[in-house]
Structures are given as structure tokens and as C-alpha cells.
N, C-alpha and C. Protein backbone atom coordinates (compact mmCIF):
# COMPACT_ATOMS: atom_id res chain seq x y z
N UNK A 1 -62.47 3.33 -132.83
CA UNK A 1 -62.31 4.30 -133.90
C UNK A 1 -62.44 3.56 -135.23
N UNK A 2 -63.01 3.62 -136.19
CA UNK A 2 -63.28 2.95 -137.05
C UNK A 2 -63.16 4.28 -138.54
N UNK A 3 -62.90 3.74 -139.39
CA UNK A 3 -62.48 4.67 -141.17
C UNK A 3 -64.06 4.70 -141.52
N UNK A 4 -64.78 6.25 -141.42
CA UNK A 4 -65.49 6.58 -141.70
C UNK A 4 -65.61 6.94 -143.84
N UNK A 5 -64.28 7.62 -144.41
CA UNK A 5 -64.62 7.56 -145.64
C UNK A 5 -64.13 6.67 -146.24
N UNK A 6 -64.26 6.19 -147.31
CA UNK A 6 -64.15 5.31 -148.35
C UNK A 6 -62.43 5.40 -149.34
N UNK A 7 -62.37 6.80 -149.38
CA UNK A 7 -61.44 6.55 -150.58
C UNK A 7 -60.19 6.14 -149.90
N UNK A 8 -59.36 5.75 -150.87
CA UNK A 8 -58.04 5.21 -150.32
C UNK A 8 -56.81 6.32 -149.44
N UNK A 9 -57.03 7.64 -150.44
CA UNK A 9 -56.45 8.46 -149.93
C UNK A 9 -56.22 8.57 -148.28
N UNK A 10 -58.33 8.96 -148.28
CA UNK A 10 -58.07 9.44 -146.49
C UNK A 10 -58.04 8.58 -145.82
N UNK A 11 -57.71 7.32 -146.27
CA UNK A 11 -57.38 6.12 -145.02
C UNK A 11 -55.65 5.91 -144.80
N UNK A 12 -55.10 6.81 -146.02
CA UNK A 12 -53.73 6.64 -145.78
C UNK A 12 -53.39 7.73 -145.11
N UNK A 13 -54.22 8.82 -144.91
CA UNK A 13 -54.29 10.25 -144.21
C UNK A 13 -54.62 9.80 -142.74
N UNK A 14 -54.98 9.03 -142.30
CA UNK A 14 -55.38 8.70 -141.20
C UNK A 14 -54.47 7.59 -140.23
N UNK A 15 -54.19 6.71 -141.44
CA UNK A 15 -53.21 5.69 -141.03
C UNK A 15 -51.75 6.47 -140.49
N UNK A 16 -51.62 7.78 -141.43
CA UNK A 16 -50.30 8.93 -141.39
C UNK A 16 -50.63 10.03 -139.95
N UNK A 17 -51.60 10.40 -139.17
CA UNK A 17 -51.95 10.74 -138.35
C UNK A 17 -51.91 9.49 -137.27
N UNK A 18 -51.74 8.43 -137.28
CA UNK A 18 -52.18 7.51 -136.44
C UNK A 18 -50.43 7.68 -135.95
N UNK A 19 -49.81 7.47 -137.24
CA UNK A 19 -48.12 7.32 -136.86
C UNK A 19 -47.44 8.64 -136.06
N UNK A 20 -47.92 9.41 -136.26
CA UNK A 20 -47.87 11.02 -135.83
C UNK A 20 -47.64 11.14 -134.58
N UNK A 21 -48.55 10.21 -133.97
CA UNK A 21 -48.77 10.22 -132.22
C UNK A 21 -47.47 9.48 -131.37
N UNK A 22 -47.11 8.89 -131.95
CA UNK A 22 -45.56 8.15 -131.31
C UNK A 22 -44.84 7.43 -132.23
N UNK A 23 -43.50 7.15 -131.50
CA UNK A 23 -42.79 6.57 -132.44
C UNK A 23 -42.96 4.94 -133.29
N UNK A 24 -43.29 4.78 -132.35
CA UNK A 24 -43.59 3.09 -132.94
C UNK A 24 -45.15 3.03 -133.13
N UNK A 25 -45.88 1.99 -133.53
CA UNK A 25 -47.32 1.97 -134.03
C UNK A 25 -47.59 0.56 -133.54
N UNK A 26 -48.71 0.61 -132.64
CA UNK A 26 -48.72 -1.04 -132.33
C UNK A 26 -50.18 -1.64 -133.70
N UNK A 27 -49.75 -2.75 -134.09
CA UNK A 27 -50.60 -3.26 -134.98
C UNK A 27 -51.94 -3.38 -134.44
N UNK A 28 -52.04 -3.35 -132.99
CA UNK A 28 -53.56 -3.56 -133.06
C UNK A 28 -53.99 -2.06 -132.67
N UNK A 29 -53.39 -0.77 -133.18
CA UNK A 29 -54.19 0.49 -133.12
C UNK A 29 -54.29 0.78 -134.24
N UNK A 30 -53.45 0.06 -135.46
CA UNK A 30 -53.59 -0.30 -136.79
C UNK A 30 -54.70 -0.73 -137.33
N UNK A 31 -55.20 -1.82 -136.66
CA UNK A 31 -56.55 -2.48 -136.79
C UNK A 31 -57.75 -2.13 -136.32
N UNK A 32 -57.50 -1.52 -135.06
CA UNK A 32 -58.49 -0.80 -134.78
C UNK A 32 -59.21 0.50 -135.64
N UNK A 33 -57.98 1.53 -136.42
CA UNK A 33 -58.20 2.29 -137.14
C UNK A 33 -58.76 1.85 -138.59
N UNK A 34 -58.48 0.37 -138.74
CA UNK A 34 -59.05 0.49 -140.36
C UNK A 34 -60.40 -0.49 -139.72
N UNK A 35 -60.62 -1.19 -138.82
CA UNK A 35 -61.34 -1.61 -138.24
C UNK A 35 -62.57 -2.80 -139.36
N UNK A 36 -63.61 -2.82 -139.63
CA UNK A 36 -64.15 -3.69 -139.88
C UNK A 36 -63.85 -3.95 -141.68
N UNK A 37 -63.08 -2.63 -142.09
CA UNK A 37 -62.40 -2.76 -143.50
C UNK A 37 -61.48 -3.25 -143.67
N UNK A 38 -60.82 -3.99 -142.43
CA UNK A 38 -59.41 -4.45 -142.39
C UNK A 38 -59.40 -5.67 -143.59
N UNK A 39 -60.36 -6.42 -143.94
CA UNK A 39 -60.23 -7.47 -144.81
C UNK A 39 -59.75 -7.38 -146.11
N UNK A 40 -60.13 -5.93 -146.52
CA UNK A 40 -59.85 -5.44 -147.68
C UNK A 40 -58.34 -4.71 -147.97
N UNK A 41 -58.21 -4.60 -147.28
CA UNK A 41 -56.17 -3.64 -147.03
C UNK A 41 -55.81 -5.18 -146.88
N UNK A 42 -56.35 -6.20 -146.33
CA UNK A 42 -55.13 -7.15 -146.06
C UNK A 42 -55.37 -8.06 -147.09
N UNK A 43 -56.13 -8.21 -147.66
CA UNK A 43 -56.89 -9.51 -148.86
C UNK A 43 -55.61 -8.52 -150.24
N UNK A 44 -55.48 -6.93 -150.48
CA UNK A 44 -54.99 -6.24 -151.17
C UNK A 44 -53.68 -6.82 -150.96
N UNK A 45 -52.85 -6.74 -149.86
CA UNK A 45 -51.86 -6.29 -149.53
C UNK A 45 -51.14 -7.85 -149.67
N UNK A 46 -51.81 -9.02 -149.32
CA UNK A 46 -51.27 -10.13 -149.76
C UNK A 46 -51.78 -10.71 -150.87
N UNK A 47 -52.29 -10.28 -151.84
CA UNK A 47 -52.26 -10.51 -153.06
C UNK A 47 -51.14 -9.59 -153.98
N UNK A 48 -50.86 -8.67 -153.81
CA UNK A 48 -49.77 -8.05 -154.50
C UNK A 48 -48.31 -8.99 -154.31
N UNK A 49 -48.38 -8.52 -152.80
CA UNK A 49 -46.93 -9.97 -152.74
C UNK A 49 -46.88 -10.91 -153.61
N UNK A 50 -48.20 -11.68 -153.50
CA UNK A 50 -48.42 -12.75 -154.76
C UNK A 50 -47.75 -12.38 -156.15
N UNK A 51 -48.14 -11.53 -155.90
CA UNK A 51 -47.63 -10.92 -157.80
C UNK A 51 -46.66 -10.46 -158.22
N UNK A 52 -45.84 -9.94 -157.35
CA UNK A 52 -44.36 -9.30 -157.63
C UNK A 52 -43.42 -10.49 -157.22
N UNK A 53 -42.17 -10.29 -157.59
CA UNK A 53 -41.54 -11.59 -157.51
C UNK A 53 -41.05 -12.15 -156.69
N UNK A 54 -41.32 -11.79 -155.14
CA UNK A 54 -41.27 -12.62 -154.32
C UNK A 54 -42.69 -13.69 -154.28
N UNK A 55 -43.71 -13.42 -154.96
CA UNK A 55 -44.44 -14.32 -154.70
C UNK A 55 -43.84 -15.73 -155.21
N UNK A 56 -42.35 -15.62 -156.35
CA UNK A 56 -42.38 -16.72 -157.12
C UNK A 56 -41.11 -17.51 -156.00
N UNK A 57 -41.01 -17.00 -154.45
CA UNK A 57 -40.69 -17.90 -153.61
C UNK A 57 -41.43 -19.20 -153.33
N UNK A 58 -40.70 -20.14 -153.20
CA UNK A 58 -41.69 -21.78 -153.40
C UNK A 58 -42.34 -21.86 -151.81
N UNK A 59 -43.86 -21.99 -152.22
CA UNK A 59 -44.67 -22.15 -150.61
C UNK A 59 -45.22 -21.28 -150.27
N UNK A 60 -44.77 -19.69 -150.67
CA UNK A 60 -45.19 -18.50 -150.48
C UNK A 60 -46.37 -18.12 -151.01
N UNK A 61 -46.74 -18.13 -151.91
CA UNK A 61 -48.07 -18.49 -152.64
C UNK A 61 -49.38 -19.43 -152.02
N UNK A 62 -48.50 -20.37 -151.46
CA UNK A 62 -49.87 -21.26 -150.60
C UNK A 62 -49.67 -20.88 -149.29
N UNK A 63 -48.97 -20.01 -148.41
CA UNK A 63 -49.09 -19.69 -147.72
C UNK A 63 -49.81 -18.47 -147.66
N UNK A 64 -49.64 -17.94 -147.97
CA UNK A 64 -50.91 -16.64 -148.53
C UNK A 64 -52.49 -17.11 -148.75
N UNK A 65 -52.12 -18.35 -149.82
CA UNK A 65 -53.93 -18.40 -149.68
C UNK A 65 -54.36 -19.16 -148.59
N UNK A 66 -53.59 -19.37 -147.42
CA UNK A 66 -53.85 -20.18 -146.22
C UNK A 66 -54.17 -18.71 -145.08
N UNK A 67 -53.13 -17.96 -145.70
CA UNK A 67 -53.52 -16.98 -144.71
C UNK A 67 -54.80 -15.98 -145.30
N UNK A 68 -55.43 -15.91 -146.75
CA UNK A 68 -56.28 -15.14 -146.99
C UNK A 68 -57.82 -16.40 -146.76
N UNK A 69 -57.76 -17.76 -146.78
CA UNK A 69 -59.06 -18.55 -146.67
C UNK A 69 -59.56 -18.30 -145.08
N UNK A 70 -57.89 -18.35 -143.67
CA UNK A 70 -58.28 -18.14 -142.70
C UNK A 70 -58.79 -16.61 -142.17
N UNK A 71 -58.78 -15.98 -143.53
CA UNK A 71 -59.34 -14.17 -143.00
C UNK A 71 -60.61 -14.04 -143.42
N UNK A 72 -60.65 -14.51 -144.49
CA UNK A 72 -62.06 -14.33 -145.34
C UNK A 72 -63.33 -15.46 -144.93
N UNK A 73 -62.59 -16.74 -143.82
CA UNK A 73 -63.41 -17.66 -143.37
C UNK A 73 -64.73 -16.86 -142.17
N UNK A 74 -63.15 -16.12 -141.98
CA UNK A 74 -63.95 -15.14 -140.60
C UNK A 74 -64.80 -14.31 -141.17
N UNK A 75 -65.06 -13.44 -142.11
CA UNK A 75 -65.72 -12.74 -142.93
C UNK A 75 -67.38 -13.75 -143.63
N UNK A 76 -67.21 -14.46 -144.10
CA UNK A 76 -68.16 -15.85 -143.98
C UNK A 76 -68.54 -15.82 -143.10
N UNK A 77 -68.32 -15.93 -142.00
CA UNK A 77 -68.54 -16.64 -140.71
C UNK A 77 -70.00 -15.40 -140.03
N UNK A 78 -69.10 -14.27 -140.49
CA UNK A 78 -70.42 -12.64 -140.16
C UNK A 78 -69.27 -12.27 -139.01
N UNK A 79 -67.98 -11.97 -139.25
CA UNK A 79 -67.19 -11.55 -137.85
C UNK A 79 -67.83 -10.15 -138.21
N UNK A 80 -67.83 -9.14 -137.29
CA UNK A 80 -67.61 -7.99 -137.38
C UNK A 80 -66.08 -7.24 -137.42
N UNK A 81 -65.48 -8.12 -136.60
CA UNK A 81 -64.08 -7.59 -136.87
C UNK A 81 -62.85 -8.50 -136.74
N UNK A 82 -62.17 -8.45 -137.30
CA UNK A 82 -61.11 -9.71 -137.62
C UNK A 82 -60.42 -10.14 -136.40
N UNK A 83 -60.69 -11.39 -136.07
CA UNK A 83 -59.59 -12.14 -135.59
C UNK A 83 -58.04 -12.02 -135.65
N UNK A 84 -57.13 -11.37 -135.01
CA UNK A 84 -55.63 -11.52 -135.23
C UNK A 84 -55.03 -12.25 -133.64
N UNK A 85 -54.39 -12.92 -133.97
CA UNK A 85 -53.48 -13.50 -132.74
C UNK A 85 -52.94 -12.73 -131.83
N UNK A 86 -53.27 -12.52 -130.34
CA UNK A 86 -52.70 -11.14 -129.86
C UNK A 86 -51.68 -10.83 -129.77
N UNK A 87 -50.15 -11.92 -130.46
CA UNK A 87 -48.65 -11.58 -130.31
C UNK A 87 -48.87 -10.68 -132.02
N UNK A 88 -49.60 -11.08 -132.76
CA UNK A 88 -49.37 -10.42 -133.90
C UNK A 88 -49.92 -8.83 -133.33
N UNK A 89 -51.46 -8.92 -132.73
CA UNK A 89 -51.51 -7.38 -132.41
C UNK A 89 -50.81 -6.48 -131.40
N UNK A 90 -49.68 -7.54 -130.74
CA UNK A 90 -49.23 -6.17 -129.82
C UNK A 90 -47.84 -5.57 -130.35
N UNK A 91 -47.74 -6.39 -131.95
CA UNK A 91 -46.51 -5.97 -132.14
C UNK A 91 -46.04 -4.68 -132.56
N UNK A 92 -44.96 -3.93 -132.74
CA UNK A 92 -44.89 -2.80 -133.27
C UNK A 92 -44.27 -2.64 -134.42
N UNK A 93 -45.03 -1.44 -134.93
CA UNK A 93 -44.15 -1.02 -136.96
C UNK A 93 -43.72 0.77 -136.34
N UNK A 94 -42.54 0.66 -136.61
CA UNK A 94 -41.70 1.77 -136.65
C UNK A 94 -42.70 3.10 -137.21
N UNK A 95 -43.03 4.14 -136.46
CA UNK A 95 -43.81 5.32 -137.10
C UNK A 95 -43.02 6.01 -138.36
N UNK A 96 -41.83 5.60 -138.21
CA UNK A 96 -41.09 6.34 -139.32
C UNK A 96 -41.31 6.03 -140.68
N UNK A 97 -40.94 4.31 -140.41
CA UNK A 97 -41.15 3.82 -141.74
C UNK A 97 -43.06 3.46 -142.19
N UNK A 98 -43.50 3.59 -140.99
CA UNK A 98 -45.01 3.57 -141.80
C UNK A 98 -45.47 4.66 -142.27
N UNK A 99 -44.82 6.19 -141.80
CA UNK A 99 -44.78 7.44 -142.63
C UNK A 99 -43.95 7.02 -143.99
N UNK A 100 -43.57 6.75 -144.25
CA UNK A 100 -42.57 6.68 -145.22
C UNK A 100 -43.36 5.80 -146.02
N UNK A 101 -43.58 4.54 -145.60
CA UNK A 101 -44.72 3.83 -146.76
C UNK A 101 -46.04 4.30 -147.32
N UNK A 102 -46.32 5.20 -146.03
CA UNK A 102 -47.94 5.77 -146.44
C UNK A 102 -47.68 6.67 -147.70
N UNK A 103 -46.46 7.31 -147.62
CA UNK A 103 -45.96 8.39 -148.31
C UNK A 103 -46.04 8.00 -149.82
N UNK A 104 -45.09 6.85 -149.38
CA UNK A 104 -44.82 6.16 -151.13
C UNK A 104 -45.94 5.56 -151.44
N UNK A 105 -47.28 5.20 -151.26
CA UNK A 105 -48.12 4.56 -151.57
C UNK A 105 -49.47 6.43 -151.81
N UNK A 106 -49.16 7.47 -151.54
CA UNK A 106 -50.16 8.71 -151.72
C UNK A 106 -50.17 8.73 -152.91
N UNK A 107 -49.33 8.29 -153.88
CA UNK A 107 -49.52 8.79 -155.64
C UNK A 107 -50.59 7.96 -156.28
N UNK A 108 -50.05 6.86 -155.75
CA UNK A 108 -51.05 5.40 -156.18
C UNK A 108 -52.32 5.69 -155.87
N UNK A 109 -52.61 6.16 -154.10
CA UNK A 109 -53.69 5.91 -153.89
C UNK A 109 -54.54 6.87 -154.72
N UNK A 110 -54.07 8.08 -154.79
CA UNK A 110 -54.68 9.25 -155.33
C UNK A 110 -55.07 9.20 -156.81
N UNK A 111 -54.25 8.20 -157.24
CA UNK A 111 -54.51 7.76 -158.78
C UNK A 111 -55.96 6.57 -158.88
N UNK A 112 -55.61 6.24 -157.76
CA UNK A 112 -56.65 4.95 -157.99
C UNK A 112 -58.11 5.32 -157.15
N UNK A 113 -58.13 6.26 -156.36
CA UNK A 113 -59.35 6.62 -155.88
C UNK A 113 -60.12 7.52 -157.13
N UNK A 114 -59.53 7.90 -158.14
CA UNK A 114 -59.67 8.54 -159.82
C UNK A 114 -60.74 7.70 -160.32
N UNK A 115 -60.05 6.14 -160.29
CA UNK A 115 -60.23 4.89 -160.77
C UNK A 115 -62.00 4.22 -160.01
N UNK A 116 -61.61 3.75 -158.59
CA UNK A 116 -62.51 2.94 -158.04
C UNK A 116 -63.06 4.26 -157.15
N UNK A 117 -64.10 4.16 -157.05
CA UNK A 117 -65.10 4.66 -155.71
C UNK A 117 -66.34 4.02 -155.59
N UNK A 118 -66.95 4.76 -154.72
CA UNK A 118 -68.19 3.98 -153.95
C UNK A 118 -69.20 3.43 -155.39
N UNK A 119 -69.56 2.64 -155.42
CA UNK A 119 -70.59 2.37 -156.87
C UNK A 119 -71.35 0.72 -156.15
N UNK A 120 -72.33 1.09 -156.81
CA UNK A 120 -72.97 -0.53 -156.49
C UNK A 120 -72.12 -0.84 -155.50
N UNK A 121 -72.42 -0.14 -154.23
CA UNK A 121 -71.61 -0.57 -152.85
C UNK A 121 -72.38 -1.44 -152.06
N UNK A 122 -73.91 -1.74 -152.55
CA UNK A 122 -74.29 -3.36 -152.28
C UNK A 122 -73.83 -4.34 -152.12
N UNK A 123 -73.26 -4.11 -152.75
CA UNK A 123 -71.53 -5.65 -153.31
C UNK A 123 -70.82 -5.88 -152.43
N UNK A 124 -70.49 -4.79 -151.40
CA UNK A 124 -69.58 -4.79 -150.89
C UNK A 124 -69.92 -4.59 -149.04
N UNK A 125 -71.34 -4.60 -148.75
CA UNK A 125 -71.64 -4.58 -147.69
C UNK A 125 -72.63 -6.23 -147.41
N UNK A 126 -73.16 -6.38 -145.86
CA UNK A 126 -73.69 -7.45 -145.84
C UNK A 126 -74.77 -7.56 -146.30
N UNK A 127 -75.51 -8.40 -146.87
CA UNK A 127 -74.80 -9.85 -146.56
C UNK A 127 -73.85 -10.35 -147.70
N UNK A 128 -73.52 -9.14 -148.71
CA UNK A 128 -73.27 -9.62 -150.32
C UNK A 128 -71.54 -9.85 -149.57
N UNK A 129 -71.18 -9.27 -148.45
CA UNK A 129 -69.99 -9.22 -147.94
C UNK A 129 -69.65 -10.63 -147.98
N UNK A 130 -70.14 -11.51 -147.49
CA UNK A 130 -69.91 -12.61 -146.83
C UNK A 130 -69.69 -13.48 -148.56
N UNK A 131 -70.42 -13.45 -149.73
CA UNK A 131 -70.35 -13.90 -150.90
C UNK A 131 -69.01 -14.01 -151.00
N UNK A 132 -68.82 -12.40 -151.38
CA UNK A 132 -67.23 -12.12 -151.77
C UNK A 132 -66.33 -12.73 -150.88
N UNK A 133 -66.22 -13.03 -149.74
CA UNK A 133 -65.31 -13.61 -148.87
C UNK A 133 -65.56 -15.26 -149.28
N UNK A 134 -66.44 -15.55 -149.74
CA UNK A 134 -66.56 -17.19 -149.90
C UNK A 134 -66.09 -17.34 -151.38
N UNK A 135 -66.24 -16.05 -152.28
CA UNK A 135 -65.20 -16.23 -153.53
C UNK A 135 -63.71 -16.01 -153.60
N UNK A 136 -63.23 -15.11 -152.14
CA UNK A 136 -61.93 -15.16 -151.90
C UNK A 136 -61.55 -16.66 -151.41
N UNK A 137 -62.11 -17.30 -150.70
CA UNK A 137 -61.86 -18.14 -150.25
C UNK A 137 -61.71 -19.70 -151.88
N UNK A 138 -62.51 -19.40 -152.29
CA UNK A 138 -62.85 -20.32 -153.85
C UNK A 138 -61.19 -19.95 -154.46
N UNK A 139 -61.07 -17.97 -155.19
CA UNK A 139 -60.07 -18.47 -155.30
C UNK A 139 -58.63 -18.67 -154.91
N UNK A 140 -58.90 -18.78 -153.44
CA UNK A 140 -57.49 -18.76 -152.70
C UNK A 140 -56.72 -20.41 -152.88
N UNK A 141 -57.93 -21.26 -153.09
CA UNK A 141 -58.16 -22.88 -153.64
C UNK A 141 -57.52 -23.15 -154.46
N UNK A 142 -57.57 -22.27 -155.76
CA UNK A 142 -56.96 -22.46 -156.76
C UNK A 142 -55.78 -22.29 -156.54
N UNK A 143 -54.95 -21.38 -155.77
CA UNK A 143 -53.64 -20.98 -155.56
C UNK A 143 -52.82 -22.19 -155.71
N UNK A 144 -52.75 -23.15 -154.61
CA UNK A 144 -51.66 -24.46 -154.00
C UNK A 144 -51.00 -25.14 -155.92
N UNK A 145 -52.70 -25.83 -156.15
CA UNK A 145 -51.93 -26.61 -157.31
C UNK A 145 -51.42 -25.70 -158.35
N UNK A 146 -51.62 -24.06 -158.38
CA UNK A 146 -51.40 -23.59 -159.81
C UNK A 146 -49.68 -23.28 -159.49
N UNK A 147 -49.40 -23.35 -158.38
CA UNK A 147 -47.91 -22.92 -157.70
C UNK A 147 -46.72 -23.52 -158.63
N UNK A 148 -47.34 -24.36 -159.27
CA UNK A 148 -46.27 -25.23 -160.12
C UNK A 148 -45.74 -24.72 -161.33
N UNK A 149 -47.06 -23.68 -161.79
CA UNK A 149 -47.35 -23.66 -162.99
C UNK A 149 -46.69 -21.99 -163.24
N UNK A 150 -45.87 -22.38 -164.15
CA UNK A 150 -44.93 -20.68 -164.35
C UNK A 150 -46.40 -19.84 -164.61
N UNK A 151 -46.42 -18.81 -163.71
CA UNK A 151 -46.78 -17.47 -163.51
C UNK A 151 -48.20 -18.16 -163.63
N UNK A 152 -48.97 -19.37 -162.52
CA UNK A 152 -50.23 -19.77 -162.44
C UNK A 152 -50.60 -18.88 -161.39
N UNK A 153 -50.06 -18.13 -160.73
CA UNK A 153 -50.65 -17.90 -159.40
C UNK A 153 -51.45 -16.71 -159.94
N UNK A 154 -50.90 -15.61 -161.04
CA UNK A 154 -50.87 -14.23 -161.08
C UNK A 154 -52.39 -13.95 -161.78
N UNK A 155 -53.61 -15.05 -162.77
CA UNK A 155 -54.63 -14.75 -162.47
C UNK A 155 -55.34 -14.81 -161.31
N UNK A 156 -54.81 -15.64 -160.21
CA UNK A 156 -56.44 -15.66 -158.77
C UNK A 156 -55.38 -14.69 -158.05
N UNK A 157 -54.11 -14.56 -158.05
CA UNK A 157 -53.74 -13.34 -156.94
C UNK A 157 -53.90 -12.07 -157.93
N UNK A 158 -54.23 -11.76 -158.88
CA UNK A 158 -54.82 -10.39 -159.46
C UNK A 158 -56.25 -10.55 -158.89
N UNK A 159 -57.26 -11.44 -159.06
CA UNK A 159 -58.90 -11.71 -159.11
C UNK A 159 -58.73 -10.95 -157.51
N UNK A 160 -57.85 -11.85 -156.43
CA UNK A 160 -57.95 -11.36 -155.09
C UNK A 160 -57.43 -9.92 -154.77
N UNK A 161 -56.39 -9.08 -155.63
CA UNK A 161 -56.20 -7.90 -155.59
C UNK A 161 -57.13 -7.04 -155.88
N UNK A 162 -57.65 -7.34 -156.85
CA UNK A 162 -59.16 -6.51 -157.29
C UNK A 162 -60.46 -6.68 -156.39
N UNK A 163 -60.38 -8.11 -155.56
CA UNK A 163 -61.30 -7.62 -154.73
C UNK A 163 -61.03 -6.94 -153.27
N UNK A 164 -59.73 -6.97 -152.83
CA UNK A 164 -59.57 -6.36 -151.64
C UNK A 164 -59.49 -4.86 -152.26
N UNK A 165 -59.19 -4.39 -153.59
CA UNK A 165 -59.04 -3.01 -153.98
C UNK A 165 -61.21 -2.74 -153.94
N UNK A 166 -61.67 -3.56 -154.15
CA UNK A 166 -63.02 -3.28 -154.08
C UNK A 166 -63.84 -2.75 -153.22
N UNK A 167 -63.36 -4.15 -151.95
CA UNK A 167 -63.63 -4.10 -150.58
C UNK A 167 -63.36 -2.85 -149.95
N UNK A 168 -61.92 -2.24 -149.77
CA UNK A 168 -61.23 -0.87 -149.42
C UNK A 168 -62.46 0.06 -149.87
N UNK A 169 -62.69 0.17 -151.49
CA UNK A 169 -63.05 1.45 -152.03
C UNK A 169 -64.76 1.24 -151.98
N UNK A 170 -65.13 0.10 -151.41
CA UNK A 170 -66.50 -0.27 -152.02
C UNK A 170 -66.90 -0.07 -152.76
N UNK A 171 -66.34 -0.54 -154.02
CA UNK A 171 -66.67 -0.54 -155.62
C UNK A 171 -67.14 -1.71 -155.79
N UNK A 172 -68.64 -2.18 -156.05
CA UNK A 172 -69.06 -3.57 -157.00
C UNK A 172 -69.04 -3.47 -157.88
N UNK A 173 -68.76 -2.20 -158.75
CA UNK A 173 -67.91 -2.90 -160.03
C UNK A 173 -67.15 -3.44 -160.00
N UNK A 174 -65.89 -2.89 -159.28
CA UNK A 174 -65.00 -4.14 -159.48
C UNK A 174 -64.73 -5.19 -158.69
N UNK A 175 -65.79 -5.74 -157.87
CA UNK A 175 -66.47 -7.07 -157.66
C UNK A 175 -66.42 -7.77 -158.46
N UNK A 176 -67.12 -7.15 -159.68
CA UNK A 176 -67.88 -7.93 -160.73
C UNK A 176 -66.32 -8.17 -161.53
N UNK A 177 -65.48 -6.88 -161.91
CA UNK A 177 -64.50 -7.36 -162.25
C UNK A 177 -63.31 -8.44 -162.25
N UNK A 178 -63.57 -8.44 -160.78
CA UNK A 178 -62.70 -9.26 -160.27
C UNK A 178 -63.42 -10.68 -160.35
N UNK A 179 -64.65 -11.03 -160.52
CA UNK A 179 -65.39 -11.94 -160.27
C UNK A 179 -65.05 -12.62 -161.98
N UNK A 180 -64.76 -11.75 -162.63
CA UNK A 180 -64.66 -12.08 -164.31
C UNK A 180 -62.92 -12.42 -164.29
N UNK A 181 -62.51 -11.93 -163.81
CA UNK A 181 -60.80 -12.58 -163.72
C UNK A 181 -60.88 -13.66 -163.12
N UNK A 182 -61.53 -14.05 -161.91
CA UNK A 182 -61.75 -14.89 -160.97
C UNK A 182 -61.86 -16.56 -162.02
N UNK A 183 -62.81 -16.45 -162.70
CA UNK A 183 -63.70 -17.26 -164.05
C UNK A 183 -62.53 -17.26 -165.06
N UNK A 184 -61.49 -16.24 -165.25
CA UNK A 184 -60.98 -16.62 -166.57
C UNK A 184 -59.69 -17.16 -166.24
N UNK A 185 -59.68 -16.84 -164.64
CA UNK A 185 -57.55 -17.97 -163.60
C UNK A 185 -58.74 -19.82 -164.12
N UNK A 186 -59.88 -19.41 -163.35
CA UNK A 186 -60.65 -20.91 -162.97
C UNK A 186 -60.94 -21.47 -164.89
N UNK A 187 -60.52 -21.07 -165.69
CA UNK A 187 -60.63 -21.61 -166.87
C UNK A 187 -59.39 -22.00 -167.39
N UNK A 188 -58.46 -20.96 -167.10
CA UNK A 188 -57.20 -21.20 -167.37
C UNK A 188 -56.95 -22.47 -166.46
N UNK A 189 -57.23 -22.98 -165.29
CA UNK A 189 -56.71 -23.99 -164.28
C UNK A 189 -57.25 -25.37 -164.89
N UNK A 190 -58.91 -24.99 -165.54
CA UNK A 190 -59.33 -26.29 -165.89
C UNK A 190 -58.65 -26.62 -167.31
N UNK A 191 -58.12 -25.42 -168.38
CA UNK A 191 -57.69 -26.05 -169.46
C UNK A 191 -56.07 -26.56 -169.53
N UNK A 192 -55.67 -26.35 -168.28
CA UNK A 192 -54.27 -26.63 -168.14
C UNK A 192 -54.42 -27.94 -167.72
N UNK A 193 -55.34 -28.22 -166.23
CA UNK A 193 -55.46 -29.81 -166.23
C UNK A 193 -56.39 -30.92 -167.04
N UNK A 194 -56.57 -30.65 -168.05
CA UNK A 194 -57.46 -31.20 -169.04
C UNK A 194 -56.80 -31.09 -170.13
């Protein structure tokens, strides 16, 4: 089963039907449902962490870009569909509370599918796919040493939020956007160590 439309909405409409069917949700019917878009919900979803203030837990930050270089390597690589460890996919998320998150996340999405939709969706399919995953990977690089640096992380984990918000909506605009934040963390990094 794979997410036939694009906007954010009906993937949270779907993800909310998925929970519908029983009580618990195993992660790999999770994955199966967002299926070869999974890079983009998860490249999103651990870059925000980055940014709110648990990211400013020490290690947490380079653990993230360890876990977004080993997702986006696979994406490089031409996976069709992501690699997860099968104790991670047989685990279960409570149907309640993933109703409940889908819930609290419908205002956002509905606001932001306003925002991003399909555009220059070249960008965002192959082979331009595999680019963007080798610039997630570039700036997931930058992450480790900027960890030091009060609030260094929050240009490349915004650059990487904007592109998993891209990826999701297949917007190359904001590819390109994110590709211009991407350039102005990687300027900020070189004028800090220089």
C-alpha cells in the first residue's frame, strides 16, 4: 500500500485510518503506508527534534545526523524503500495516541499544505532524489562539530526540516530553499572556524 497523494493532510488522513483498524499500530504497517516517502516524514520529524529544546540534549544532535546520513545513504544508494531494523519494525505505537498526534498535527498540516505543494516536483523525484539525499547527508556533517556552538545546530537542522517538508509535499521550491539555508548554516560554520 503505498500514499498515492501528496499533500500532508491526506497522509495524516490515512495514517488516522491506518490507527482505526486496531488498537496498537505496528511500525512496519506505518512504513508500509507512507512507503517510498518515508524519507521525508522521517528526515522532517528528526530535524524538528533538532530544533526544539531537547535537541540542546548533549549527543542528541549527532545522533540524529548519524541517524539521518544512515537514511539518506540508503536513498543515495537508489533504495526503493527504506531499510529499518526488524525489532524497530515490529514494534508497536498505541492507536490512541497516534490518533491523538495525527489530530494535533491536522492544523499544521492543513496550514502548510496552503504553503508547500507539488511544484518543480523534478526535485524531488529520481534521479534529482538521490542529490537531495547526498545534500542531507552534506548537511547532517555539519551537525557533530557545530554541537558546541550555542544554537549551531538550528541552521542545518532547519536546511534538513525544509527538505524532508519538501520531500513529503514534493515541492522543489523548497529544495531550492532549503538548499539556500543549507549554504548560509555552511557559511555560518566556515566563518565561525576562521
Amino acid at each position: 500500500m503505498s500514499t498515492r497523494g501528496h499533500d500532508l493532510e491526506d497522509l495524516l488522513g490515512q495514517i488516522e485510518a491506518l490507527a482505526d483498524r486496531d488498537d496498537r499500530v505496528r511500525l512496519r504497517d506505518l512504513h508500509d503506508l507512507i512507503g517510498v516517502r518515508a524519507f521525508g516524514p522521517l528526515l522532517l520529524v528528526m530535524a524538528l527534534v533538532a530544533l526544539t529544546p531537547i535537541g540542546a540534549v548533549p549527543a542528541l544532535p549527532t545522533a540524529l545526523a548519524i541517524a539521518v546520513t544512515l537514511i539518506a545513504g540508503q536513498v543515495v544508494l537508489g533504495r526503493n524503500r527504506l531499510w529499518l531494523p526488524d525489532f524497530v519494525e515490529r514494534r508497536h505505537v498505541s492507536a490512541k495516541k497516534l490518533k491523538a498526534s495525527v489530530r494535533a498535527l491536522s492544523r499544521p498540516a492543513r496550514w502548510l499544505d496552503t504553503v508547500v505543494r507539488p511544484r518543480l516536483e523534478r526535485l524531488t523525484e529520481p534521479p534529482f532524489d538521490r542529490v537531495v539525499a547526498l545534500v542531507c547527508v552534506a548537511i547532517a556533517l555539519m551537525i557533530p562539530p557545530l554541537e558546541f556552538v550555542p544554537f549551531g545546530v538550528a541552521a542545518p537542522a532547519l536546511a534538513l526540516a525544509l527538505m524532508g517538508l519538501a520531500l513529503t509535499a514534493r515541492d522543489g521550491l523548497v529544495v531550492i530553499l532549503a538548499a539556500f539555508v543549507a549554504l548560509g548554516g555552511a557559511g555560518a560554520v566556515l566563518f565561525w572556524v576562521l
